[in-house]
C-alpha atoms as a PDB file:
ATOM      1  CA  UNK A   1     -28.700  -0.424 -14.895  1.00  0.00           C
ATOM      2  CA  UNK A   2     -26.544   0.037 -11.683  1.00  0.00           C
ATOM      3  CA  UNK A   3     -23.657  -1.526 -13.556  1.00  0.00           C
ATOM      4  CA  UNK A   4     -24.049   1.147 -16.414  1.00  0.00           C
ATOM      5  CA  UNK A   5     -24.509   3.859 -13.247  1.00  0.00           C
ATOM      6  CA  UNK A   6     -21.252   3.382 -11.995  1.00  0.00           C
ATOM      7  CA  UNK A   7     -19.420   2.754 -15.435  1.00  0.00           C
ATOM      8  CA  UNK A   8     -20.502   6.372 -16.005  1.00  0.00           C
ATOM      9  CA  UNK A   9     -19.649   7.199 -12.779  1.00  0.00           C
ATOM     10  CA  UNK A  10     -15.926   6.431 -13.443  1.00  0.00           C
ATOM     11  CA  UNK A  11     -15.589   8.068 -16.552  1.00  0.00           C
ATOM     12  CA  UNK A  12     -17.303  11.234 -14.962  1.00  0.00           C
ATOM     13  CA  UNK A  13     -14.182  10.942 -12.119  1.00  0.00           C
ATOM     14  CA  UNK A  14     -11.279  10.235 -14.705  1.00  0.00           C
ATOM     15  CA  UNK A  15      -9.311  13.708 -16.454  1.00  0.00           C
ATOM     16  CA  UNK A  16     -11.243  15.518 -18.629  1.00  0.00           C
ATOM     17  CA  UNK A  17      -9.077  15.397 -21.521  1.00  0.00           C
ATOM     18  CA  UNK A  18      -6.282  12.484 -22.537  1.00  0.00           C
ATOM     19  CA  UNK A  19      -2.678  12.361 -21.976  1.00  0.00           C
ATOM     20  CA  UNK A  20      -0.345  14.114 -19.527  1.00  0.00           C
ATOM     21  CA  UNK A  21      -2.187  18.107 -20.060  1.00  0.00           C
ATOM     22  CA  UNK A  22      -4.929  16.572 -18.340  1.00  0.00           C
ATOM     23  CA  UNK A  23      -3.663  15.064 -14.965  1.00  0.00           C
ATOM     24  CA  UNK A  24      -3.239  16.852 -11.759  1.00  0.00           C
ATOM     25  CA  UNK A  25       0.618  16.082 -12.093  1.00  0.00           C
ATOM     26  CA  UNK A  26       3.785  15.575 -13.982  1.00  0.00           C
ATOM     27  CA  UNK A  27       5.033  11.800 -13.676  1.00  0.00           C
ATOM     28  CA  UNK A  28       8.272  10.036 -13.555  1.00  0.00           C
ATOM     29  CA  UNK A  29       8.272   6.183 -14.618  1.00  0.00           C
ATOM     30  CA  UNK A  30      10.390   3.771 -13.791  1.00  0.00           C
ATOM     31  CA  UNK A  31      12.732   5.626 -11.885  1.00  0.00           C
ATOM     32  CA  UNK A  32      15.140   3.090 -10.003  1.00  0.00           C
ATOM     33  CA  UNK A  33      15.674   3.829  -6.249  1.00  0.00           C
ATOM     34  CA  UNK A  34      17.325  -0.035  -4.947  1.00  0.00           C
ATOM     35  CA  UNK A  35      19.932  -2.324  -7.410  1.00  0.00           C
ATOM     36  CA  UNK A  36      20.004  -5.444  -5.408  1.00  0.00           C
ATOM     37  CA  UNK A  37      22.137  -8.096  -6.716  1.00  0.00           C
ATOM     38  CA  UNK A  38      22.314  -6.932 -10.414  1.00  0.00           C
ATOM     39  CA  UNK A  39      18.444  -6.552 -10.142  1.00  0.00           C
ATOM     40  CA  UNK A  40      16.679  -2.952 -10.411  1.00  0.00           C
ATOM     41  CA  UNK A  41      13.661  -2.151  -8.595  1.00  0.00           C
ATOM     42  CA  UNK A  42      11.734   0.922  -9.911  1.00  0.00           C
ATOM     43  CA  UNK A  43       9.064   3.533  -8.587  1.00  0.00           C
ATOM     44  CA  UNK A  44       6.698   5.902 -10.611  1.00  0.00           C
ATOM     45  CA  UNK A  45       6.962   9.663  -8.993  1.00  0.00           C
ATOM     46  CA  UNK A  46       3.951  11.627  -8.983  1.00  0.00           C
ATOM     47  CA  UNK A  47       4.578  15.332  -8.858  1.00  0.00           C
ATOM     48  CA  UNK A  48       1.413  17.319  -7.715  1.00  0.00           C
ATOM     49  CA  UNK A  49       1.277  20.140 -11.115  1.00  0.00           C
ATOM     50  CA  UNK A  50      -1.913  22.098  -9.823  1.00  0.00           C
ATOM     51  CA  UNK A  51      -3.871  21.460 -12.845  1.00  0.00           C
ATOM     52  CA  UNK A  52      -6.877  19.198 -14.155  1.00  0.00           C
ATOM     53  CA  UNK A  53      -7.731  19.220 -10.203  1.00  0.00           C
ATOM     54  CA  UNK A  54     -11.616  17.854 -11.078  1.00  0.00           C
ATOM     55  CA  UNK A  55     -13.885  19.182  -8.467  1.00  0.00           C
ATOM     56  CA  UNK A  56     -15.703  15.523  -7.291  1.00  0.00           C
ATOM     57  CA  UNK A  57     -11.499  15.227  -5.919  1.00  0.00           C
ATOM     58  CA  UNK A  58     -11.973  17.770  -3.552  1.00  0.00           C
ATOM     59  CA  UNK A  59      -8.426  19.412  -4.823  1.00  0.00           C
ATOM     60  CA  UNK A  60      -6.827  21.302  -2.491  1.00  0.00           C
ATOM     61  CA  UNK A  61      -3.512  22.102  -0.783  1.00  0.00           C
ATOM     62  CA  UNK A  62      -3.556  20.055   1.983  1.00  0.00           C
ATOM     63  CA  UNK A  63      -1.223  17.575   0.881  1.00  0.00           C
ATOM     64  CA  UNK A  64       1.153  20.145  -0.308  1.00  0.00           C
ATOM     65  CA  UNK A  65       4.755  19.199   0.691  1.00  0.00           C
ATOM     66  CA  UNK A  66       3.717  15.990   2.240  1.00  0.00           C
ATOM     67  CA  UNK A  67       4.112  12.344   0.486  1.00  0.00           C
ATOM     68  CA  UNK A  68       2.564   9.208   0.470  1.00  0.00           C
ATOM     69  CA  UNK A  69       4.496   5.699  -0.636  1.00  0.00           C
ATOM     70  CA  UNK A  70       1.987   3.329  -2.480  1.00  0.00           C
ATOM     71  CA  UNK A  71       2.706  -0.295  -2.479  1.00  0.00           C
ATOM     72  CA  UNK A  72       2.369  -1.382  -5.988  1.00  0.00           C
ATOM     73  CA  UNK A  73       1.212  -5.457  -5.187  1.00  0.00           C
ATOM     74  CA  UNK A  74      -1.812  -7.496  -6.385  1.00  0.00           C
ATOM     75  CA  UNK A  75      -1.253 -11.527  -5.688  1.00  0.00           C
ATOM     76  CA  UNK A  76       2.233 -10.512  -4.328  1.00  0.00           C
ATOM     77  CA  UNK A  77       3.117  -9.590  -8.124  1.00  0.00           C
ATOM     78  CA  UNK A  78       4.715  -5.767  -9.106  1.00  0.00           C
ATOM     79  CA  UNK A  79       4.134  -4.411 -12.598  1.00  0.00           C
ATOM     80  CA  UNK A  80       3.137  -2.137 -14.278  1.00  0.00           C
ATOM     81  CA  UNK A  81      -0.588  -3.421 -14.618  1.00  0.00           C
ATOM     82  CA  UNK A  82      -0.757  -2.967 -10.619  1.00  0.00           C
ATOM     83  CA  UNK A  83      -0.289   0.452 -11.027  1.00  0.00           C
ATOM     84  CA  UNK A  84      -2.983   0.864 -13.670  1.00  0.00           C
ATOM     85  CA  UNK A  85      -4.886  -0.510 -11.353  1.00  0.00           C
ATOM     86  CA  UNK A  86      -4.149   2.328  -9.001  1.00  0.00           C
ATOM     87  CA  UNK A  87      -4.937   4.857 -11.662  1.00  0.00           C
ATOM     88  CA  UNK A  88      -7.833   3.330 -12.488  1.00  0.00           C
ATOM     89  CA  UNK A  89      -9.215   3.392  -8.870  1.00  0.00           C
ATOM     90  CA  UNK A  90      -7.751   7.680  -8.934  1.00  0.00           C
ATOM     91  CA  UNK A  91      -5.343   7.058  -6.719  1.00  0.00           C
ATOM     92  CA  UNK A  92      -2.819   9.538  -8.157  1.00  0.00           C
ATOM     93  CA  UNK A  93      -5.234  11.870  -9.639  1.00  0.00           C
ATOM     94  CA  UNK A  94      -7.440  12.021  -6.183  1.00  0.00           C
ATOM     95  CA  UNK A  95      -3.891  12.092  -3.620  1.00  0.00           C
ATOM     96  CA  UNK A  96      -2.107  14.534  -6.416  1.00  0.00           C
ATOM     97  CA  UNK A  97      -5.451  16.705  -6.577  1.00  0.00           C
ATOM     98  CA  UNK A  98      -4.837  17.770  -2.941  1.00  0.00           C
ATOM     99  CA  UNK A  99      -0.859  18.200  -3.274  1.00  0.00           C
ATOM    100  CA  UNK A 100       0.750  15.314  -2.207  1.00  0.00           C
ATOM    101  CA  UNK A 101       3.647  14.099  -4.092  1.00  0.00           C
ATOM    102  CA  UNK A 102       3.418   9.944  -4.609  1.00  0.00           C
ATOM    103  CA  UNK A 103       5.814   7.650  -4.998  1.00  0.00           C
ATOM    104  CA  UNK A 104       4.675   3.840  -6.454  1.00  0.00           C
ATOM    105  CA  UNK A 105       6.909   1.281  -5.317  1.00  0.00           C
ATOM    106  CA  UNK A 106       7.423  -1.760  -7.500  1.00  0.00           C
ATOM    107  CA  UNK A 107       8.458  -3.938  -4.462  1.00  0.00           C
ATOM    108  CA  UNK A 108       9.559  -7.500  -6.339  1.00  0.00           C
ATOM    109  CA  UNK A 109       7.235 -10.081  -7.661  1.00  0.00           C
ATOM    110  CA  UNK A 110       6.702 -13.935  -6.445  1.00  0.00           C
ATOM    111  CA  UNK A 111       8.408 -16.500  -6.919  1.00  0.00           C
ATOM    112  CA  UNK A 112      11.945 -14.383  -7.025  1.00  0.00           C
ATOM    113  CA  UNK A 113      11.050 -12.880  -3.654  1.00  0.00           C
ATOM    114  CA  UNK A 114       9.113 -13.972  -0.334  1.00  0.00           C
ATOM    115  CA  UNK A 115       6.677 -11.429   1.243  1.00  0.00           C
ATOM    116  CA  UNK A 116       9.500 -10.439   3.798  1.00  0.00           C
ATOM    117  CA  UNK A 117      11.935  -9.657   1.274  1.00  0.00           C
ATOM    118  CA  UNK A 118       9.571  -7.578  -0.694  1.00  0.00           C
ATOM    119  CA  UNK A 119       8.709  -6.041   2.716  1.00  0.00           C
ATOM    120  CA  UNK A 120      12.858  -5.385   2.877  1.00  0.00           C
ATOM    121  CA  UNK A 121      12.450  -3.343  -0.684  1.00  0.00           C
ATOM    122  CA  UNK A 122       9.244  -0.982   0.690  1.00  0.00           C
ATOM    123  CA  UNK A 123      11.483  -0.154   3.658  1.00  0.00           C
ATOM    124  CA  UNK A 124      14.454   0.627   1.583  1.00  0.00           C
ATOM    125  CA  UNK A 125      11.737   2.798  -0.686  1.00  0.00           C
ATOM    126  CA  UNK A 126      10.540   4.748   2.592  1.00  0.00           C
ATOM    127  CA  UNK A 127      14.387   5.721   3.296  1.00  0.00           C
ATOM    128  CA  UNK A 128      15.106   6.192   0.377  1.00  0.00           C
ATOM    129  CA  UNK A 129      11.713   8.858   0.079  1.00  0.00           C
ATOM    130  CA  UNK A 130      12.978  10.247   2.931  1.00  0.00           C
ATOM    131  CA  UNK A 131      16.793  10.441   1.759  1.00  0.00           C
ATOM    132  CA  UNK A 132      15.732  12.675  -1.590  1.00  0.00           C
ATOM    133  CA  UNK A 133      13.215  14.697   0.399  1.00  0.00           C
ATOM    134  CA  UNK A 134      14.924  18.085  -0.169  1.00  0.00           C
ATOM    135  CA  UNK A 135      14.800  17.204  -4.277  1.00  0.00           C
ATOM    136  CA  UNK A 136      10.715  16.695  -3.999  1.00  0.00           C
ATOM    137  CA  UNK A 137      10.089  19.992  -1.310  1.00  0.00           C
ATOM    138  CA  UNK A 138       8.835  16.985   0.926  1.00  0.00           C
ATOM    139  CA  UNK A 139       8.715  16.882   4.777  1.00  0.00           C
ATOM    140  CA  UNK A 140      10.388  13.288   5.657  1.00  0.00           C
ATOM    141  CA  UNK A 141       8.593  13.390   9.231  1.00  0.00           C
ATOM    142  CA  UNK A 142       5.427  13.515   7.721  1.00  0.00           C
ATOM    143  CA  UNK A 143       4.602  10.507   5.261  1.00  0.00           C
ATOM    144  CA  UNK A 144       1.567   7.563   4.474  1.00  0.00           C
ATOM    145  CA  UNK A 145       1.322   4.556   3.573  1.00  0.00           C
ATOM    146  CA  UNK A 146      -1.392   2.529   1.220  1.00  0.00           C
ATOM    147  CA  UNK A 147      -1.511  -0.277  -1.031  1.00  0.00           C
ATOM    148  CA  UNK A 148      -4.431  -2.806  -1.356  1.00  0.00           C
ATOM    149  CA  UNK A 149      -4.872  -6.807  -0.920  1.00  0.00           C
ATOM    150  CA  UNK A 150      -0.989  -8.033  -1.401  1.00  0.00           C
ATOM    151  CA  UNK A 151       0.226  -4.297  -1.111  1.00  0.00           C
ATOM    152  CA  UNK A 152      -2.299  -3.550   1.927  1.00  0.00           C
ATOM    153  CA  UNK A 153      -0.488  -7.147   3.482  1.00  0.00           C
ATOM    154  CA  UNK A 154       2.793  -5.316   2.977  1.00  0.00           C
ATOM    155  CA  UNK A 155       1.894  -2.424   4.292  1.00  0.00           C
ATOM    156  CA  UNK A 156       1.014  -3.740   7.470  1.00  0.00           C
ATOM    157  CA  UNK A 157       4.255  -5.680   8.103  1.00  0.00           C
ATOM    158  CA  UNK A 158       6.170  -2.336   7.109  1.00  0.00           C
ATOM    159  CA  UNK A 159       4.706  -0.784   9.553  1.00  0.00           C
ATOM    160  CA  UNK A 160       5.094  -3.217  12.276  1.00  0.00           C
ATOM    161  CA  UNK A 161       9.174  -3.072  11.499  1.00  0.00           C
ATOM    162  CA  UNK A 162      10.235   0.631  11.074  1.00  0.00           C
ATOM    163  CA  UNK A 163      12.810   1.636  12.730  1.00  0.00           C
ATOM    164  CA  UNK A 164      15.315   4.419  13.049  1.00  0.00           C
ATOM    165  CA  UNK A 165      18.047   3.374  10.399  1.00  0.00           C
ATOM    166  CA  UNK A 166      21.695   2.660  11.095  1.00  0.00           C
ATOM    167  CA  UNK A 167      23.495   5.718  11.479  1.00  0.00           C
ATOM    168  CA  UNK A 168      26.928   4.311  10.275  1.00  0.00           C
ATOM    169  CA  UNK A 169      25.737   3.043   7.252  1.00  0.00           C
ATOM    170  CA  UNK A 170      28.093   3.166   3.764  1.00  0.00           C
ATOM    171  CA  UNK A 171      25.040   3.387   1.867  1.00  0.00           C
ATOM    172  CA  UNK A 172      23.369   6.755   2.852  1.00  0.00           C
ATOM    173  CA  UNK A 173      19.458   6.150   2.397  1.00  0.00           C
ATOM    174  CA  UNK A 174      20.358   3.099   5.131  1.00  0.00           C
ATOM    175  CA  UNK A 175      20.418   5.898   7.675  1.00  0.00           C
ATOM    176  CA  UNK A 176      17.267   7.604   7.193  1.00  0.00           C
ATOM    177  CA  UNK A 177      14.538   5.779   9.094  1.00  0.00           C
ATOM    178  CA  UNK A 178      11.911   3.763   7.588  1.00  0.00           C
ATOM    179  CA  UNK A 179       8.716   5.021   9.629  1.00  0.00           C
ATOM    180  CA  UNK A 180       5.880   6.488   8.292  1.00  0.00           C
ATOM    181  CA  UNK A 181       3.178   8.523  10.344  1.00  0.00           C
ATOM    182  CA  UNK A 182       0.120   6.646   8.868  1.00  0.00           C
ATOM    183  CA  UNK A 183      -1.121   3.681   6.984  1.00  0.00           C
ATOM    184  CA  UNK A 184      -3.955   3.837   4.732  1.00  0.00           C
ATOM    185  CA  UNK A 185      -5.254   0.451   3.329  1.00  0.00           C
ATOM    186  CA  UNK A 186      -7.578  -1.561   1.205  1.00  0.00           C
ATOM    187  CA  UNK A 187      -8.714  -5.590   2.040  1.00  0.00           C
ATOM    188  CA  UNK A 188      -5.062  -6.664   3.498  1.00  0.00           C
ATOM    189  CA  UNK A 189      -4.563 -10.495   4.199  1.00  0.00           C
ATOM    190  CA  UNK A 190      -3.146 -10.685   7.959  1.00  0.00           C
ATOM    191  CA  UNK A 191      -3.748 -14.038   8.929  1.00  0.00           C
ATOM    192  CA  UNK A 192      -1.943 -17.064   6.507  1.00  0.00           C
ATOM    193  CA  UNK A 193      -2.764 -18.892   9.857  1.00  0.00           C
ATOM    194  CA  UNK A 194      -7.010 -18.643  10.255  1.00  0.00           C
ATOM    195  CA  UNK A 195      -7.960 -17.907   6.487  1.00  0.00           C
ATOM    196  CA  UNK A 196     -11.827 -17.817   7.160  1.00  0.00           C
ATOM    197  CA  UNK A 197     -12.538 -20.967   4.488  1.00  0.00           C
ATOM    198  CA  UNK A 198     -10.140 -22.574   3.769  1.00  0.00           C
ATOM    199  CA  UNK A 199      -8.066 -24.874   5.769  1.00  0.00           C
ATOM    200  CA  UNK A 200      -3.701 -24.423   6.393  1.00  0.00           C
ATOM    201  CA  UNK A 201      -3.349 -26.573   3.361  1.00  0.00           C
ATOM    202  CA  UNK A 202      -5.286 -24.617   0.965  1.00  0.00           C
ATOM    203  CA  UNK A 203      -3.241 -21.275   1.945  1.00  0.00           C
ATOM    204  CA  UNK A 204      -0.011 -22.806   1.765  1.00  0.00           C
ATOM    205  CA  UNK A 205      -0.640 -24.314  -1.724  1.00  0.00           C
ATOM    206  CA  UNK A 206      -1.636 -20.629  -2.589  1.00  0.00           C
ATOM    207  CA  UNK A 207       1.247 -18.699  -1.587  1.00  0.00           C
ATOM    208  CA  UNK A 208       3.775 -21.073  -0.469  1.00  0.00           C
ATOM    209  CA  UNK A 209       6.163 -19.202  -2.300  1.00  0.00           C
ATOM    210  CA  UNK A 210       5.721 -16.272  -0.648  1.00  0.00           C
ATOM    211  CA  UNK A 211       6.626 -17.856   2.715  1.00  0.00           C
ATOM    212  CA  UNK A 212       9.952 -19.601   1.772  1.00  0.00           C
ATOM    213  CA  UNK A 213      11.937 -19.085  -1.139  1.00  0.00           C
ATOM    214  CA  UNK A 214      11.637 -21.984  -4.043  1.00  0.00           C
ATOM    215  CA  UNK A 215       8.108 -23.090  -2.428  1.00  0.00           C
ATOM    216  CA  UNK A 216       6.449 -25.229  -0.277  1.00  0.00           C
ATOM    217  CA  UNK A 217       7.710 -28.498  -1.366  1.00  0.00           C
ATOM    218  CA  UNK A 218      10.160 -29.964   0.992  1.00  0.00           C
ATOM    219  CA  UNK A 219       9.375 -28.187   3.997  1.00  0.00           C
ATOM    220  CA  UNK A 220       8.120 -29.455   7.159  1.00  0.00           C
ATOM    221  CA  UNK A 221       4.545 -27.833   8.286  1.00  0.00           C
ATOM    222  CA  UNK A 222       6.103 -26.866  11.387  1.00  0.00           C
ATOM    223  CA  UNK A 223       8.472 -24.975   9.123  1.00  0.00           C
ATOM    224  CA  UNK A 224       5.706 -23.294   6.675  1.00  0.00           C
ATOM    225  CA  UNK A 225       3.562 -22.739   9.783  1.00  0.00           C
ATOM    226  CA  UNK A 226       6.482 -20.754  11.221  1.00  0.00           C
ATOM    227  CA  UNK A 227       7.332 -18.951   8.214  1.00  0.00           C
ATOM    228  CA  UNK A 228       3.367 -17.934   7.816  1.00  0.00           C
ATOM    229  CA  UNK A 229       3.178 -16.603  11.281  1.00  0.00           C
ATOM    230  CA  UNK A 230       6.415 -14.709  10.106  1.00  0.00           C
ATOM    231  CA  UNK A 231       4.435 -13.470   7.215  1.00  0.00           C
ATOM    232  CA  UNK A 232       1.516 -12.370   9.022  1.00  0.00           C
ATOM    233  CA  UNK A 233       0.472  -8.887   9.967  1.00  0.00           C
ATOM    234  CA  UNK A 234      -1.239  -9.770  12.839  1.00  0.00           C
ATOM    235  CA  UNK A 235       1.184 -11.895  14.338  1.00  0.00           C
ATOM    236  CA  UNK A 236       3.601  -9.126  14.148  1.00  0.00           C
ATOM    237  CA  UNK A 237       1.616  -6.130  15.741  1.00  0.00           C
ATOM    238  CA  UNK A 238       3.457  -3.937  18.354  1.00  0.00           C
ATOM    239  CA  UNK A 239       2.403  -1.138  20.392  1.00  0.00           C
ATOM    240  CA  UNK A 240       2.771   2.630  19.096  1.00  0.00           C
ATOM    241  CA  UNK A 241       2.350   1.427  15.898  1.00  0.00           C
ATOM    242  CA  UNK A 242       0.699   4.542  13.861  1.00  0.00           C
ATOM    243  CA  UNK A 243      -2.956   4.958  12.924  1.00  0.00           C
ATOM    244  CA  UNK A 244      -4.369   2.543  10.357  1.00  0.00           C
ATOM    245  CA  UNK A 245      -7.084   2.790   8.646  1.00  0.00           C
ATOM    246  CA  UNK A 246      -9.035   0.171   6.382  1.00  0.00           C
ATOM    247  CA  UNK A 247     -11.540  -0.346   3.646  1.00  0.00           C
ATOM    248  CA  UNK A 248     -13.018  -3.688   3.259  1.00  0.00           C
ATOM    249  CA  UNK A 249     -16.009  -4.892   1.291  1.00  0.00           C
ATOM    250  CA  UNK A 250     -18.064  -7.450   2.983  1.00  0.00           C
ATOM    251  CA  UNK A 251     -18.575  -9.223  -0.457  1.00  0.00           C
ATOM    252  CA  UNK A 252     -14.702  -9.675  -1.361  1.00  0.00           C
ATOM    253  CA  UNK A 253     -14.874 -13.278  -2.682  1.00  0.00           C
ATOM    254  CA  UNK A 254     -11.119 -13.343  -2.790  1.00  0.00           C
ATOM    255  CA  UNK A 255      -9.364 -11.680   0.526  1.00  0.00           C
ATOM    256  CA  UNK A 256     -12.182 -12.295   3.425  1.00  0.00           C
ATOM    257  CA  UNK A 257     -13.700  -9.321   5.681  1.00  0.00           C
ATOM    258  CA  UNK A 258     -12.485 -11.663   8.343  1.00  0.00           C
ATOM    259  CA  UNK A 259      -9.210 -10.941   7.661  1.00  0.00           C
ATOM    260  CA  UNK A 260      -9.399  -7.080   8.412  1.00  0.00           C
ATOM    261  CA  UNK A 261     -11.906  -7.693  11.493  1.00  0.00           C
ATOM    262  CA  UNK A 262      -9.685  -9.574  13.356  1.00  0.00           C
ATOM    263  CA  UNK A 263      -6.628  -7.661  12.508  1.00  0.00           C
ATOM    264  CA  UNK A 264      -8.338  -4.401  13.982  1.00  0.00           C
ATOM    265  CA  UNK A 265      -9.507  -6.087  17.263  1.00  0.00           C
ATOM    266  CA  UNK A 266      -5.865  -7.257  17.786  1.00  0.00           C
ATOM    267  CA  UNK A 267      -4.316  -3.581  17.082  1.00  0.00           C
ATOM    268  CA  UNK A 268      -7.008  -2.382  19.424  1.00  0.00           C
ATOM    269  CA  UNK A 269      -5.832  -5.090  21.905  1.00  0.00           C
ATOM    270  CA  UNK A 270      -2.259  -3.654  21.827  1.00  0.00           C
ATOM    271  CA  UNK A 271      -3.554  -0.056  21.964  1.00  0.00           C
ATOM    272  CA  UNK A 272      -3.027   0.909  18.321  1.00  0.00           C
ATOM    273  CA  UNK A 273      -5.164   3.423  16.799  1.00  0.00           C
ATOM    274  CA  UNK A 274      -7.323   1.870  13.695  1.00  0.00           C
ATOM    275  CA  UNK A 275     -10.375   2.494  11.700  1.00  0.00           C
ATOM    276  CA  UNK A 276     -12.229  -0.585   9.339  1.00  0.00           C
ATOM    277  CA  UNK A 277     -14.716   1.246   7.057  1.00  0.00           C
ATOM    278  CA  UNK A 278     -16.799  -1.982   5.799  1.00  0.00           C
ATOM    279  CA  UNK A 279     -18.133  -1.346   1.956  1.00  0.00           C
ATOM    280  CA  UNK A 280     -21.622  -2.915   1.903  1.00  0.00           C
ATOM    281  CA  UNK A 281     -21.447  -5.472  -1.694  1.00  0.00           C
ATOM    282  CA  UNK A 282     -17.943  -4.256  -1.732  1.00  0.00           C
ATOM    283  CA  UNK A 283     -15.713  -6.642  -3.660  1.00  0.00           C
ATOM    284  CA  UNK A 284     -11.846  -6.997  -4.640  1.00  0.00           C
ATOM    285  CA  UNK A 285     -12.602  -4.244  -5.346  1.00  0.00           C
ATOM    286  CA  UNK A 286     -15.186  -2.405  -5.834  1.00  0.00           C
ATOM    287  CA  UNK A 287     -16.009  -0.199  -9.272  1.00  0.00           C
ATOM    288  CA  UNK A 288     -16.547   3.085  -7.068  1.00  0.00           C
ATOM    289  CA  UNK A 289     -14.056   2.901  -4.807  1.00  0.00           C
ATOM    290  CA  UNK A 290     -12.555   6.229  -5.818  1.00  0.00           C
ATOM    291  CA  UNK A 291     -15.029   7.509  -3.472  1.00  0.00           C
ATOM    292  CA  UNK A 292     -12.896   5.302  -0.738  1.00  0.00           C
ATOM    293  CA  UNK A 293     -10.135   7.112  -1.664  1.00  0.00           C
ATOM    294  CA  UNK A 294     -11.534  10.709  -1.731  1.00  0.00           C
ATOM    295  CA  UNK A 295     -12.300   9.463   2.402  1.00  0.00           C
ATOM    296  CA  UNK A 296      -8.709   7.734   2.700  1.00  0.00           C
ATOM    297  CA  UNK A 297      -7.351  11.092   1.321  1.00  0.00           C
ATOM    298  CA  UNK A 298      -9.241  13.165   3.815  1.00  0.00           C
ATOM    299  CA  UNK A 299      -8.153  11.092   6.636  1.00  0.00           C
ATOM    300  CA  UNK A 300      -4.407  11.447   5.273  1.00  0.00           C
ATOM    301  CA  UNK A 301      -5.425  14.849   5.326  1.00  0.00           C
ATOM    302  CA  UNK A 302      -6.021  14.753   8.988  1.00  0.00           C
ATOM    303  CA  UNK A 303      -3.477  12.204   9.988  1.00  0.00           C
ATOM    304  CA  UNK A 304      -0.894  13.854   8.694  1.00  0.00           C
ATOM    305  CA  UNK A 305      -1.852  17.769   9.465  1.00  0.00           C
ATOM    306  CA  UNK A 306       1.095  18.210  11.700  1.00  0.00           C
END
C-alpha cells in the first residue's frame, strides 16, 4: 500500500501532459561547453518557459535570472541516465518552476578520469556559466550548486577550490571565477578515509580508480591513502566556504548517514554555515524526494535572494 501511495504520488508531481508543451522549460541537450584533448564534455540547458508550472512546485519567480549548475554523477559515472535520474526526482521541472535557468554538467566518467579531474571539468562548467551569462539573462554573482551521492562528493570539493580565475588567461571562460554562492546536496561521500563499515581495503577496491588514474594496482597504501585524503571533502574544508545544505536518509544502504554527519560537524568546526536534513527510511534515494527538492529549492530561494 505505501509503495503504491507514493508511486501515485510521483505521477501526480510529473507534467501533466507528455513531451516538451508540458514542461516548465525549453531544453538544450548536449550542448558542449569544454573539448579537452580531442574529448567533448556536454551540458543539458534548462531554460525556465513559464508554463506547465504544477502547483505542488510552488512555481514562482524567485529564481528568475538566477542559475543553478547540477552535477550530473551517480558511482562517479556521467550519462545521460544520471540525468533521468534528475528528472525523475523533478529536479528541472521543480528549480525551472520557480525561474531558475539549469545547467547539467556531464563532468567525465570513471575509469578515463579521477574524481579531481572530473572536479577540474565542474569548475571549468561554473566559468564557463558565468562566461555566457549575458546569453541566458543570468546574474554570474549569484549561482548554486547540487548534485547527489558521486555528484553531491563533487560538489563539495568544488566548493572547497573556487577561486577567482586567472585574469591573463588565452582561453576567456579561464578568467571568470569558479565560485558559487551556495551548495545544495543529496547523501555526498566525504570520507574515502573512515567509511562507516567497511575497512580502507574495501573502499579502495571500490573506487580505486577514482583516486589514481589506471587503478589501484601498483600503488603503495601510503600512496592511495594520500590520494583518498586528496579526494575527500572533508579533508579539504576551508573557512568562508558558502552555505551547504544536505539531505540524507538514515536508511541509505549504499552512501552511509555517517558520511554527511561528520562532514557537517567538521564545516561547523571551521565556521562554515551548513544544514543536514536527515530523511527518516530515506534511502539512495528515496521515491518522494521531490518533496526534498521543493525544500532545497526554497532554501536556494533564500540563499541566493541577494
Amino acid at each position: 500500500m505505501r509503495r503504491t501511495f507514493f508511486a501515485l504520488l510521483i505521477l501526480l508531481l510529473l507534467p501533466a501532459t507528455a513531451g516538451a508543451a508540458g514542461l516548465p522549460y525549453a531544453r538544450t541537450m548536449d550542448h558542449v561547453f569544454l573539448t579537452k584533448d580531442g574529448v567533448d564534455f556536454h551540458m543539458d540547458i534548462f531554460v525556465p518557459n513559464g508554463e506547465n508550472r504544477k502547483a505542488v512546485w510552488k512555481p514562482g519567480d524567485t529564481g528568475q535570472g538566477l542559475a543553478i549548475v547540477d552535477i550530473g554523477s551517480g558511482g562517479w559515472s556521467a550519462d545521460r541516465g544520471k540525468l533521468n535520474d534528475h528528472e525523475t526526482a523533478q529536479v528541472y521541472n521543480i528549480l525551472c518552476a520557480r525561474g531558475y535557468t539549469v545547467f547539467a554538467v556531464l563532468p567525465g566518467s570513471r575509469p578515463d578520469y579521477t574524481a579531481l579531474e572530473m572536479v577540474d571539468h565542474v569548475e571549468y562548467a561554473i566559468r564557463w556559466v558565468k562566461a555566457h551569462a549575458e546569453d541566458y539573462g543570468i546574474d554570474p554573482d549569484r549561482i548554486g550548486l547540487t548534485g547527489a551521492s558521486a555528484g553531491g562528493h563533487l560538489a563539495c570539493l568544488t566548493a572547497a577550490r573556487m577561486d577567482s580565475g586567472d585574469p591573463d588567461a588565452a582561453d576567456p571562460v579561464l578568467r571568470e571565477s569558479s565560485t558559487v554562492q551556495a551548495v545544495g546536496i543529496f547523501f555526498p561521500p566525504t570520507d574515502f578515509l573512515n567509511w562507516e563499515g567497511k575497512d580502507f581495503a574495501g573502499v579502495r577496491q571500490l573506487i580505486g580508480d577514482i583516486l589514481i588514474a589506471g587503478g589501484a594496482e601498483g600503488h603503495s597504501e601510503d600512496a592511495l591513502r594520500a590520494a583518498a585524503k586528496a579526494a575527500s571533502p572533508i579533508y579539504n574544508i576551508k573557512p568562508n566556504m558558502p552555505p551547504f545544505m544536505i539531505y540524507h536518509g538514515d536508511a541509505d544502504p549504499i552512501v552511509p548517514l555517517q558520511q554527511s554527519v561528520t562532514y557537517v560537524e567538521a564545516m561547523k568546526a571551521a565556521g562554515n554555515e551548513i544544514a543536514l536534513e536527515i530523511k527518516p527510511g530515506g534511502a539512495h534515494p528515496w521515491i518522494d524526494i521531490p518533496f526534498e527538492v521543493i525544500k532545497l529549492t526554497d532554501w536556494f530561494d533564500a540563499k541566493l535572494a541577494n
